[in-house]
C-alpha atoms as a PDB file:
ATOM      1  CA  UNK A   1       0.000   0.000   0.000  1.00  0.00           C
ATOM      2  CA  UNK A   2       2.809   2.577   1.200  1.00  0.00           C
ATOM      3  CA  UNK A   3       4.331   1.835  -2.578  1.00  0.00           C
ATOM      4  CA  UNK A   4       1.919   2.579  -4.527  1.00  0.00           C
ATOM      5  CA  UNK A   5       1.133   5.594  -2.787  1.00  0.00           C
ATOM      6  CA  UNK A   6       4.712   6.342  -3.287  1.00  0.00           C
ATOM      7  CA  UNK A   7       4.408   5.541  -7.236  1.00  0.00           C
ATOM      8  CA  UNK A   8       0.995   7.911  -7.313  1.00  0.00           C
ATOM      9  CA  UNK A   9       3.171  10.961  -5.798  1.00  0.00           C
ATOM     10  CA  UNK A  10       5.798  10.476  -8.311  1.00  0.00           C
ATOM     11  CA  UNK A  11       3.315  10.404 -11.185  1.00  0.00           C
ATOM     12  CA  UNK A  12       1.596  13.511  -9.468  1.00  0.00           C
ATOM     13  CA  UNK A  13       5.538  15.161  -9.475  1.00  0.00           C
ATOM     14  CA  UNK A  14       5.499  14.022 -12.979  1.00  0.00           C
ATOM     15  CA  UNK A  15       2.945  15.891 -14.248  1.00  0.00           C
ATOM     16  CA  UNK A  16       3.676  19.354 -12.584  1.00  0.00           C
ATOM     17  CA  UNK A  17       2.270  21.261 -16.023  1.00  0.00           C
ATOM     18  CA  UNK A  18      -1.308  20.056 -15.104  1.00  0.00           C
ATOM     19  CA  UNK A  19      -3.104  22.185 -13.111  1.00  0.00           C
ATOM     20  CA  UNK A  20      -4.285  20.960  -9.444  1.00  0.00           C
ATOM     21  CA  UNK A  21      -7.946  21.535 -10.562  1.00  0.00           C
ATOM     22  CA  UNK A  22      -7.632  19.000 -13.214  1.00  0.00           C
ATOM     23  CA  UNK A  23      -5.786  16.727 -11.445  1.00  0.00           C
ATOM     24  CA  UNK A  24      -8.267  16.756  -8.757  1.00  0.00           C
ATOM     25  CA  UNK A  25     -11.273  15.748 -11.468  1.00  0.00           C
ATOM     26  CA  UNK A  26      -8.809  13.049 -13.191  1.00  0.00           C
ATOM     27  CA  UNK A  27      -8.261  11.567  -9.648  1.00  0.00           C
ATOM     28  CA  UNK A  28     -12.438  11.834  -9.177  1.00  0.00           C
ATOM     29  CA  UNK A  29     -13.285  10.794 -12.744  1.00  0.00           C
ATOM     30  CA  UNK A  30     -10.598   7.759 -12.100  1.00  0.00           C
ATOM     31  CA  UNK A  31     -12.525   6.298  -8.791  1.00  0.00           C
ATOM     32  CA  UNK A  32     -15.740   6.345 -10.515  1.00  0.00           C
ATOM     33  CA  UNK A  33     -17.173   9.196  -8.300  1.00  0.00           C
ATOM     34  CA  UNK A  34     -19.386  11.773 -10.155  1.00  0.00           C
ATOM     35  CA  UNK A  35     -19.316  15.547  -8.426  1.00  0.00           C
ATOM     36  CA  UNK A  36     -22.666  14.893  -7.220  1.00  0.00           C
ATOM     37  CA  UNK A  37     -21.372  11.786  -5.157  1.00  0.00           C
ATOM     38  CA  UNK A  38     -18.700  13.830  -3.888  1.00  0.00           C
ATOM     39  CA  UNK A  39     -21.105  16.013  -2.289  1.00  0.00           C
ATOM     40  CA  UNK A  40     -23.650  13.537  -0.747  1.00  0.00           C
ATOM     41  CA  UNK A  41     -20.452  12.405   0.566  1.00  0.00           C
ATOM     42  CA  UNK A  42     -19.126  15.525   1.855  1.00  0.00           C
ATOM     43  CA  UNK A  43     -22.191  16.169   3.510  1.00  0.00           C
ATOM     44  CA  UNK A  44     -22.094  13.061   5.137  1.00  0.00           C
ATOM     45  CA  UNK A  45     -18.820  13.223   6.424  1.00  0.00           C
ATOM     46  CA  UNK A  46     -20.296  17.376   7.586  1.00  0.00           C
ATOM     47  CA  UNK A  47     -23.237  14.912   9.885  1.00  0.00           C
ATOM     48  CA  UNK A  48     -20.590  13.149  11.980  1.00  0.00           C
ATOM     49  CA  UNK A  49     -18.297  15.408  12.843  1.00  0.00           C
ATOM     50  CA  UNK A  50     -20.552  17.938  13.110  1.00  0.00           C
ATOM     51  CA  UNK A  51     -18.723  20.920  11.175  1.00  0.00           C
ATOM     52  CA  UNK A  52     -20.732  22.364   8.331  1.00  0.00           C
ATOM     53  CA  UNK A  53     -16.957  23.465   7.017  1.00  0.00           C
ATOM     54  CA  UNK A  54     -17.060  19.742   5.481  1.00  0.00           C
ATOM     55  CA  UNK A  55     -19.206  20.121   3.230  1.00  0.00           C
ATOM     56  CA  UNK A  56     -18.589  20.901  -0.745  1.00  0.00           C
ATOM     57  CA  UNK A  57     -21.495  22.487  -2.626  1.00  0.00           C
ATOM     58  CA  UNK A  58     -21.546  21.167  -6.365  1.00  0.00           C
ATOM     59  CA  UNK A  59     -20.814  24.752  -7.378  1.00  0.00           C
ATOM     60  CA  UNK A  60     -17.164  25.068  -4.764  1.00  0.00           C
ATOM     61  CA  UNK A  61     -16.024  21.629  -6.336  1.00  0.00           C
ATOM     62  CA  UNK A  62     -16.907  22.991  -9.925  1.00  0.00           C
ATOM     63  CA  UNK A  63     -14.684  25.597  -9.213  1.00  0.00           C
ATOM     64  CA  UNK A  64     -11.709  24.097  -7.252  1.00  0.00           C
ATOM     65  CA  UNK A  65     -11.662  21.664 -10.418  1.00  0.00           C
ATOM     66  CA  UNK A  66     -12.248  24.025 -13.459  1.00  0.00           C
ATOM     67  CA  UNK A  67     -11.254  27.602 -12.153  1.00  0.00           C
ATOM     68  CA  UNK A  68      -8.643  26.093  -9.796  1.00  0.00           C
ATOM     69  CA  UNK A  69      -9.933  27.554  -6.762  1.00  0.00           C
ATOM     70  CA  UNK A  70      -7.862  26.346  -4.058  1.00  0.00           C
ATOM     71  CA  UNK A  71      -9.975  24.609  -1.488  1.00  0.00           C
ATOM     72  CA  UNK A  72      -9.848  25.588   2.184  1.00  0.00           C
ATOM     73  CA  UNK A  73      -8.694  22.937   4.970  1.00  0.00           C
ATOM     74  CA  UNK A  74     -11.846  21.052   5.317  1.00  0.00           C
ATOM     75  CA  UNK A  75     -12.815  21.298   2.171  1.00  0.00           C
ATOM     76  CA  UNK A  76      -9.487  19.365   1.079  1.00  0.00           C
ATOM     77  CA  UNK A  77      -9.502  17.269   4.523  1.00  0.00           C
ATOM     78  CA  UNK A  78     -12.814  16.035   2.737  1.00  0.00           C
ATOM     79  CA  UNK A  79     -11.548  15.500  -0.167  1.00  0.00           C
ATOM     80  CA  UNK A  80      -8.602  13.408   1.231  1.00  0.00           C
ATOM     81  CA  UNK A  81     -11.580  11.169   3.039  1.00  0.00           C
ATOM     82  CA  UNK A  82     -13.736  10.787  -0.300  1.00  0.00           C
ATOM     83  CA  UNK A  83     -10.690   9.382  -2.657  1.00  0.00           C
ATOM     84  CA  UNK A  84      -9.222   7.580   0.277  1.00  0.00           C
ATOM     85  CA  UNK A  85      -5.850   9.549  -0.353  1.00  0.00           C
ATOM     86  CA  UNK A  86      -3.440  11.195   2.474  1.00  0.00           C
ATOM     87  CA  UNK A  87      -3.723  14.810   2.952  1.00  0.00           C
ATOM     88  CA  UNK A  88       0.087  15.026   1.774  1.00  0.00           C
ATOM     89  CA  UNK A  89      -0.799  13.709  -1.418  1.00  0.00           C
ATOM     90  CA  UNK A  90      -3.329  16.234  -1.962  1.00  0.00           C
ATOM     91  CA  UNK A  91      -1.261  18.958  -0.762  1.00  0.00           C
ATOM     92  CA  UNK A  92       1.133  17.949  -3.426  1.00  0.00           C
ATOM     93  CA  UNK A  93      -1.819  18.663  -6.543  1.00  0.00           C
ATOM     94  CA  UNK A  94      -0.804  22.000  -5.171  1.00  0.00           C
ATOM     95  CA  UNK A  95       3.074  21.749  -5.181  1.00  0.00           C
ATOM     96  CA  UNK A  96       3.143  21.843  -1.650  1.00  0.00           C
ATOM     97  CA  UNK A  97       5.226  18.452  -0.999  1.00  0.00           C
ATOM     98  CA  UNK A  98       4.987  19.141   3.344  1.00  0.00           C
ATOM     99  CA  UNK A  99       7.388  16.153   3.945  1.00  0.00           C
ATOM    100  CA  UNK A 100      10.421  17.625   1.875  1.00  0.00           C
ATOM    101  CA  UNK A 101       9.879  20.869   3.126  1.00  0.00           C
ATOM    102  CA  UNK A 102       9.743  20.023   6.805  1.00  0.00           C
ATOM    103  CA  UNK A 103      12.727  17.904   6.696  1.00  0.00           C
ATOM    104  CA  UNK A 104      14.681  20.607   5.306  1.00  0.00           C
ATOM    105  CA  UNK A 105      13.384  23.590   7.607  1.00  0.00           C
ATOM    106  CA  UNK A 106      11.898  22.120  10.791  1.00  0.00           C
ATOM    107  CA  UNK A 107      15.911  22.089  12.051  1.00  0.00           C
ATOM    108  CA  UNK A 108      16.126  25.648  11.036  1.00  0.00           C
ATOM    109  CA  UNK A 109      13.215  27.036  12.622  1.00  0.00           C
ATOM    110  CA  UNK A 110      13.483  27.796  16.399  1.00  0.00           C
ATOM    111  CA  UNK A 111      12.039  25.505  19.083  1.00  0.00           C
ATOM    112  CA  UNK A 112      12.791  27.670  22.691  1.00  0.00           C
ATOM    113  CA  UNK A 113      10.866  25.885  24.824  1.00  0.00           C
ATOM    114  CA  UNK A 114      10.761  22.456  26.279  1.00  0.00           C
ATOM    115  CA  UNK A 115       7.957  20.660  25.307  1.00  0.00           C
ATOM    116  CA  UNK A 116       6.349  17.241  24.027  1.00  0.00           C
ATOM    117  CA  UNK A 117       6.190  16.494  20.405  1.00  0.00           C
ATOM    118  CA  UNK A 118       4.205  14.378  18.193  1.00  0.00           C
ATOM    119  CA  UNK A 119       6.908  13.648  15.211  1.00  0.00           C
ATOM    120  CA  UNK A 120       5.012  13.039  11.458  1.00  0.00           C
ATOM    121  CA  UNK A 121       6.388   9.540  10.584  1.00  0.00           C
ATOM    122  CA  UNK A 122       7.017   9.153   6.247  1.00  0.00           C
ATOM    123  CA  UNK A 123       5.476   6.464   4.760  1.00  0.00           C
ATOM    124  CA  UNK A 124       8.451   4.652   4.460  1.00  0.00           C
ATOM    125  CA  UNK A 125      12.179   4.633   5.970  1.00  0.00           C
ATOM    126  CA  UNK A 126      15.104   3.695   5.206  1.00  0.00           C
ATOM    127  CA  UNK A 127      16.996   0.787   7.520  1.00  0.00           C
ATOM    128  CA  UNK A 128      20.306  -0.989   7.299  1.00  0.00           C
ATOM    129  CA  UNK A 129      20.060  -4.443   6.741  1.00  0.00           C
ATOM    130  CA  UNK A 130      23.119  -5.598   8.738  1.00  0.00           C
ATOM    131  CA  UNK A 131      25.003  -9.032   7.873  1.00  0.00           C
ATOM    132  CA  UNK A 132      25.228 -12.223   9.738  1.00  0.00           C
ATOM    133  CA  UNK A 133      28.548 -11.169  10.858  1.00  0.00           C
ATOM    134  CA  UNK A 134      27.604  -7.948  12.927  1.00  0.00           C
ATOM    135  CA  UNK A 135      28.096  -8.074  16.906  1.00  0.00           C
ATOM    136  CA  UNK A 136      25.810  -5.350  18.177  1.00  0.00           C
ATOM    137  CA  UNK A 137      27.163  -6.335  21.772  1.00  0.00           C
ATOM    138  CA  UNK A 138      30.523  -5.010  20.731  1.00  0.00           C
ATOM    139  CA  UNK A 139      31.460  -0.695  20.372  1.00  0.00           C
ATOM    140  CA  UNK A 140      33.214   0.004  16.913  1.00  0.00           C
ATOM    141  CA  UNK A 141      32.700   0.432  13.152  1.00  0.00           C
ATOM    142  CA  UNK A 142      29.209  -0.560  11.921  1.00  0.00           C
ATOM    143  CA  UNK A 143      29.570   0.582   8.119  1.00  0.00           C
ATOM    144  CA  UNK A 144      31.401  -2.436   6.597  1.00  0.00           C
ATOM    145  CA  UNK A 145      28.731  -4.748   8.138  1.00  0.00           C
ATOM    146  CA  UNK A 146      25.879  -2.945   5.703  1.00  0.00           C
ATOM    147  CA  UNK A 147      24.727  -5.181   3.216  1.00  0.00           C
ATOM    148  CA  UNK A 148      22.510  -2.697   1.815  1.00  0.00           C
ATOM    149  CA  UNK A 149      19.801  -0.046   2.537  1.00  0.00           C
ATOM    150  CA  UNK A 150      16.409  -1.478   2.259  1.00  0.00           C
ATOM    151  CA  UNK A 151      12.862   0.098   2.896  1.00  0.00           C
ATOM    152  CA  UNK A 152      10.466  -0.534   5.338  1.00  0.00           C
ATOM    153  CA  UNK A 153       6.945   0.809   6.055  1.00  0.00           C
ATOM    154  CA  UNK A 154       6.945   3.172   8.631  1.00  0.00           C
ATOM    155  CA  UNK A 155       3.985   1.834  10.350  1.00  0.00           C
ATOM    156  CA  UNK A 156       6.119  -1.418  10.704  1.00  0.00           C
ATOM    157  CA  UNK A 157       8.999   0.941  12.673  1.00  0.00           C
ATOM    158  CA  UNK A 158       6.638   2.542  14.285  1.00  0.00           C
ATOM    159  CA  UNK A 159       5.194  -0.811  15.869  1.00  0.00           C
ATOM    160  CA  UNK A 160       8.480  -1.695  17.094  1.00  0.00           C
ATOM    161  CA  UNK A 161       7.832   1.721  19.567  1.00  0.00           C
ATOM    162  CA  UNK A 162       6.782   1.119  23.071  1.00  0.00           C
ATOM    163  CA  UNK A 163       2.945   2.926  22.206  1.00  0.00           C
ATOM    164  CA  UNK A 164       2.730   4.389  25.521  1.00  0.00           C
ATOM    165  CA  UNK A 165       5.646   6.490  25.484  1.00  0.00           C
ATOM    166  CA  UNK A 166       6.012  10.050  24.873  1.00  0.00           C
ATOM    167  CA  UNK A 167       8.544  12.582  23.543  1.00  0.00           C
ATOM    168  CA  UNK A 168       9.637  16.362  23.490  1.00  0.00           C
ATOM    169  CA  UNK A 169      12.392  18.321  22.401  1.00  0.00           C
ATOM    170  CA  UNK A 170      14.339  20.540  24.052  1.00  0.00           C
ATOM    171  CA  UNK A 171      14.091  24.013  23.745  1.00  0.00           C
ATOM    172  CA  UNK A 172      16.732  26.097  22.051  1.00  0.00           C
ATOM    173  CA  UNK A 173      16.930  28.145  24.864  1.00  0.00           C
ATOM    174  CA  UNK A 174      16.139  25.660  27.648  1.00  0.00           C
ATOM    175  CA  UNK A 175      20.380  24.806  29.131  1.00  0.00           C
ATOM    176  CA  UNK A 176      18.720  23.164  32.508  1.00  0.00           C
ATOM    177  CA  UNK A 177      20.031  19.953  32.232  1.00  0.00           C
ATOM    178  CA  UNK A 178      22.656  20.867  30.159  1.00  0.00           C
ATOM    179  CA  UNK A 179      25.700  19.307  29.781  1.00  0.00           C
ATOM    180  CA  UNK A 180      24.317  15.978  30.245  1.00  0.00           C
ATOM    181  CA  UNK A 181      20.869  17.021  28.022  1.00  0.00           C
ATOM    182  CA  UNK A 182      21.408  19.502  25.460  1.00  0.00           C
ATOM    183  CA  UNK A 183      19.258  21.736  23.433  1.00  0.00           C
ATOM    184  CA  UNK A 184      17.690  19.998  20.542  1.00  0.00           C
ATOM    185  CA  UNK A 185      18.084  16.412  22.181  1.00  0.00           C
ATOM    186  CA  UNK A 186      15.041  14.581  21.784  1.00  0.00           C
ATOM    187  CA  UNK A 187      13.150  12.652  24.904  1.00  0.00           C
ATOM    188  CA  UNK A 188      11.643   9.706  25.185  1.00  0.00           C
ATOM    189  CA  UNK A 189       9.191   9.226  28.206  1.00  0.00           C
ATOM    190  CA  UNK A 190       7.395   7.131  30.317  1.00  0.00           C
ATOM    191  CA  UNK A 191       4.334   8.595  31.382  1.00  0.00           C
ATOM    192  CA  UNK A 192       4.029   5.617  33.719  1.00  0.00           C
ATOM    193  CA  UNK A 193       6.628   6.271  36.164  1.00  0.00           C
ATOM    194  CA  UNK A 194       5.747   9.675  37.548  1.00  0.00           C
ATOM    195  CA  UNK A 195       6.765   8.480  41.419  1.00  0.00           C
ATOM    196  CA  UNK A 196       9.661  10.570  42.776  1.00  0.00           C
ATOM    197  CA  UNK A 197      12.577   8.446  43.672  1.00  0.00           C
ATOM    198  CA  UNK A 198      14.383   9.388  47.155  1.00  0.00           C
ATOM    199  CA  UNK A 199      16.670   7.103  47.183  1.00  0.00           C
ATOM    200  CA  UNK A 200      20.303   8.019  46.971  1.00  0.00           C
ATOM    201  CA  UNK A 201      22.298   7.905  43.494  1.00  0.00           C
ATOM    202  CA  UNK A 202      26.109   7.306  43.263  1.00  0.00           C
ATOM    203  CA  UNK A 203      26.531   9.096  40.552  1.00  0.00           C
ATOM    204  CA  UNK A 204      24.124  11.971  38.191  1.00  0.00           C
ATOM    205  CA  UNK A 205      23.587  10.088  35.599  1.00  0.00           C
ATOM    206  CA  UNK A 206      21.898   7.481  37.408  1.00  0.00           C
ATOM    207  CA  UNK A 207      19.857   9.971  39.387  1.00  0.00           C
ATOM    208  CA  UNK A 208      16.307   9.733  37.104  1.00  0.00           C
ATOM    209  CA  UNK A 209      15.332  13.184  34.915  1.00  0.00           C
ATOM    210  CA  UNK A 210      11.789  13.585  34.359  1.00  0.00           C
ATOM    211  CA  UNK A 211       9.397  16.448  32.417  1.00  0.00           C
ATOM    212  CA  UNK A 212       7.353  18.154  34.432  1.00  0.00           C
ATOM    213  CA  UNK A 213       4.612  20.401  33.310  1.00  0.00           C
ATOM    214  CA  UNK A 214       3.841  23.544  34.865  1.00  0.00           C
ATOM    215  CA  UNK A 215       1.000  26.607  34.414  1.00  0.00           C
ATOM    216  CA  UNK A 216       3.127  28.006  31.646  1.00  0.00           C
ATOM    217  CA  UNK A 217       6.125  25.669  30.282  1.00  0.00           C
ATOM    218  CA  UNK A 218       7.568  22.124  30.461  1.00  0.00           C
ATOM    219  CA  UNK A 219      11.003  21.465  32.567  1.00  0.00           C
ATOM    220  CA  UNK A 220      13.422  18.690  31.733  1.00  0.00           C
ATOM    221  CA  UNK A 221      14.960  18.346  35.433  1.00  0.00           C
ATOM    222  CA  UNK A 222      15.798  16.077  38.411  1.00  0.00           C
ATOM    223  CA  UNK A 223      13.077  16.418  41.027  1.00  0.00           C
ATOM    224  CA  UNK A 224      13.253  16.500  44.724  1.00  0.00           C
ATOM    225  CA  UNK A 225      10.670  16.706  47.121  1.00  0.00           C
ATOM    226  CA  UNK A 226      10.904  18.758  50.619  1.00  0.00           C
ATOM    227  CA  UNK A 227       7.862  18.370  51.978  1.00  0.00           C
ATOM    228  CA  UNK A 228       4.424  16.843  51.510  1.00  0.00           C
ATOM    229  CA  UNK A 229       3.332  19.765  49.246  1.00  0.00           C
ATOM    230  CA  UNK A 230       6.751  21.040  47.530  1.00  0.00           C
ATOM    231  CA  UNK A 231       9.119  20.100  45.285  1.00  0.00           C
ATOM    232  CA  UNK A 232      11.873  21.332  43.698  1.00  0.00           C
ATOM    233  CA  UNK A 233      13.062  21.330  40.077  1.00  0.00           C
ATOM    234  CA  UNK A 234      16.986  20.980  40.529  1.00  0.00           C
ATOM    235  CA  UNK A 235      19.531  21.641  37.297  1.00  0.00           C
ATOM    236  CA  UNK A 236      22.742  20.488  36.293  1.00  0.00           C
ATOM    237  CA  UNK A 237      25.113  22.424  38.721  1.00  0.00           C
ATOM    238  CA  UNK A 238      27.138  23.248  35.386  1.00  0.00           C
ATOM    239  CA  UNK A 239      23.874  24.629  33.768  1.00  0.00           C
ATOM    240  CA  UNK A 240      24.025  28.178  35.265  1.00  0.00           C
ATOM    241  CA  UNK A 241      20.141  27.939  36.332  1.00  0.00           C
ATOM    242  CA  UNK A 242      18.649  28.015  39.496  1.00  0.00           C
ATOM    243  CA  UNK A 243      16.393  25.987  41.313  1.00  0.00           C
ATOM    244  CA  UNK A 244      13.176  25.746  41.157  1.00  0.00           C
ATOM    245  CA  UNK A 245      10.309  25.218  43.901  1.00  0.00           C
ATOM    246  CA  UNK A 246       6.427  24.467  43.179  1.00  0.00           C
ATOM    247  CA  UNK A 247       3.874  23.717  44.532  1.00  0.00           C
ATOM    248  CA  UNK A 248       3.067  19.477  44.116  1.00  0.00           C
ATOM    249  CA  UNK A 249       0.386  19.072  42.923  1.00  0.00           C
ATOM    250  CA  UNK A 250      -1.070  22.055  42.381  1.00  0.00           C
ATOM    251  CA  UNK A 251       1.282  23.897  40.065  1.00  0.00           C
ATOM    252  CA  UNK A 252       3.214  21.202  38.633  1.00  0.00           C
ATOM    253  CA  UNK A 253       2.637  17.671  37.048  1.00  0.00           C
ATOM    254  CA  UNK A 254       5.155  14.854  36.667  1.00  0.00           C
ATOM    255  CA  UNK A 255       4.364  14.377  33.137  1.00  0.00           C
ATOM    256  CA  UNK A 256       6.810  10.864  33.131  1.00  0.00           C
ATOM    257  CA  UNK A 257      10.536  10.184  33.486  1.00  0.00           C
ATOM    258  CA  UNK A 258      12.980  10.162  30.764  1.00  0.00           C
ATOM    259  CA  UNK A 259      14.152   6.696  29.421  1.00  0.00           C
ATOM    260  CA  UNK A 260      16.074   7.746  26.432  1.00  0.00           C
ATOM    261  CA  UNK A 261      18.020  11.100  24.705  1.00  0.00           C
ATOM    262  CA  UNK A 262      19.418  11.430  21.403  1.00  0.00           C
ATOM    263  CA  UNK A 263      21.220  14.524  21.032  1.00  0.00           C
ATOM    264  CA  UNK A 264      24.030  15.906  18.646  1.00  0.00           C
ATOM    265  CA  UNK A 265      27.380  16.800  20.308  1.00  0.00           C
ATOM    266  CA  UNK A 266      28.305  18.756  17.129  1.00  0.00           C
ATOM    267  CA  UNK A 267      26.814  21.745  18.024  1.00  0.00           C
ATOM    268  CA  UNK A 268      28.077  24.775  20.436  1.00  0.00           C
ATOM    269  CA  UNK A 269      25.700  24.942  23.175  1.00  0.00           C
ATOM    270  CA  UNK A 270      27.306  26.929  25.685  1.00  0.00           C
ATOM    271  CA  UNK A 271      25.413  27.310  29.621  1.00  0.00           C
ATOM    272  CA  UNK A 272      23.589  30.096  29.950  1.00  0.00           C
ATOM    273  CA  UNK A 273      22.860  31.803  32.975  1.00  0.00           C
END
């Protein structure tokens, strides 16, 4: 399925001098729906959600199609539901290929606060396909063991995700747990351990980080409690922040603890206080 949705966006990239109006009524005309269909089913799809927004009067779809209106969000998230296609595709009839251009600009574009994320998996990814040879037990060189690059659904990766986790990214600006958690790293939670540990640690990075969400912002942080009612949100002592105390409950929620970072060391993140 996730190939020859593939092979339908490459024939839509191959025929960039149509216009998206006419591509739209080829892609109509080639399910067998007549405009008049597309409306009783527009309608229908207005009933159960309840937004009128849905719907696509004969007239709008005669016009998105001959006089290349462009249609507003509903309309095409309607569209999308009629011809069974993904909202990317359909963005593409209007060479807006949202994929491509958020892997090349969501790095670029600034992110200053912590908080959770719901990454847009592509219908596909790329995986190495490692030979019998490779000992993932052992550190060093990974490359020569490659056989080759093959491709995978990415509902199939996705599966191989713990469902209830959660992630965020770190803010640009956030340097609280920094040098251990940089800016940019990404998180991976688990909303089901949201106990505060008292024990004693022997060393930081065994002591457990968690995200905690407050009135106004999210805090990557180790936590501490003082009393029955406060805690306190403690930073790296190399960060250059301070501490940190809330009310517990009332002003701040253990959202989960974090089980897993990836972060570039490339960049220059210095503290900043």
């Amino acid at each position: 399925m996730f190939r020859l949705q593939n092979m339908a966006s490459a024939e839509i990239r191959r025929t960039e001098d149509v216009p998206p109006g006419m591509r739209l009524r080829r892609l109509r005309e080639t399910l067998g729906f007549t405009i008049r269909d597309v409306e009783s089913a527009s309608h229908r799809i207005a009933g159960l959600s309840g937004k009128t927004e849905y719907c696509i009067p004969l007239s709008r779809l005669s016009d998105i199609e001959s006089k290349n209106v462009v249609p507003g969000v509903h309309k095409l998230c309607s569209l999308a539901l009629i011809y069974r296609r993904s909202i990317h595709e359909l963005l593409a009839y209007f060479e807006i290929d949202l994929p491509a251009l958020a892997s090349r600009v969501v790095p670029e574009l600034p992110w200053p606060r912590t908080g959770r994320i719901a990454p847009d998996l592509p219908s596909t990814v790329d995986v190495p396909i490692m030979d019998p040879g490779f000992n993932p037990t052992r550190t060093g060189p990974c490359l020569r063991h490659i056989q080759k690059w093959g491709v995978l659904p990415a509902a199939r990766v996705k599966q191989l995700a713990e469902a209830e986790y959660t992630y965020a990214s770190i803010g640009d600006d956030d340097r609280m747990m920094y040098p251990i958690v940089r800016p940019g790293a990404l998180l991976q939670i688990d909303p089901r351990i949201t106990e505060i540990e008292t024990r004693s640690f022997t060393n930081e990075y065994e002591r457990p980080i968690y995200l905690v969400e407050t009135r106004d912002q999210h805090y990557c942080c180790w936590v501490s409690k003082i009393s029955v009612s406060r805690i306190v949100l403690q930073p790296h002592p190399l960060s250059g922040a301070s501490p940190i105390v809330l009310r517990f409950p009332d002003d701040a929620e253990i959202i989960g603890r974090v089980v897993g970072v990836a972060m570039r060391f490339d960049t220059d993140s210095p503290a900043k206080v």
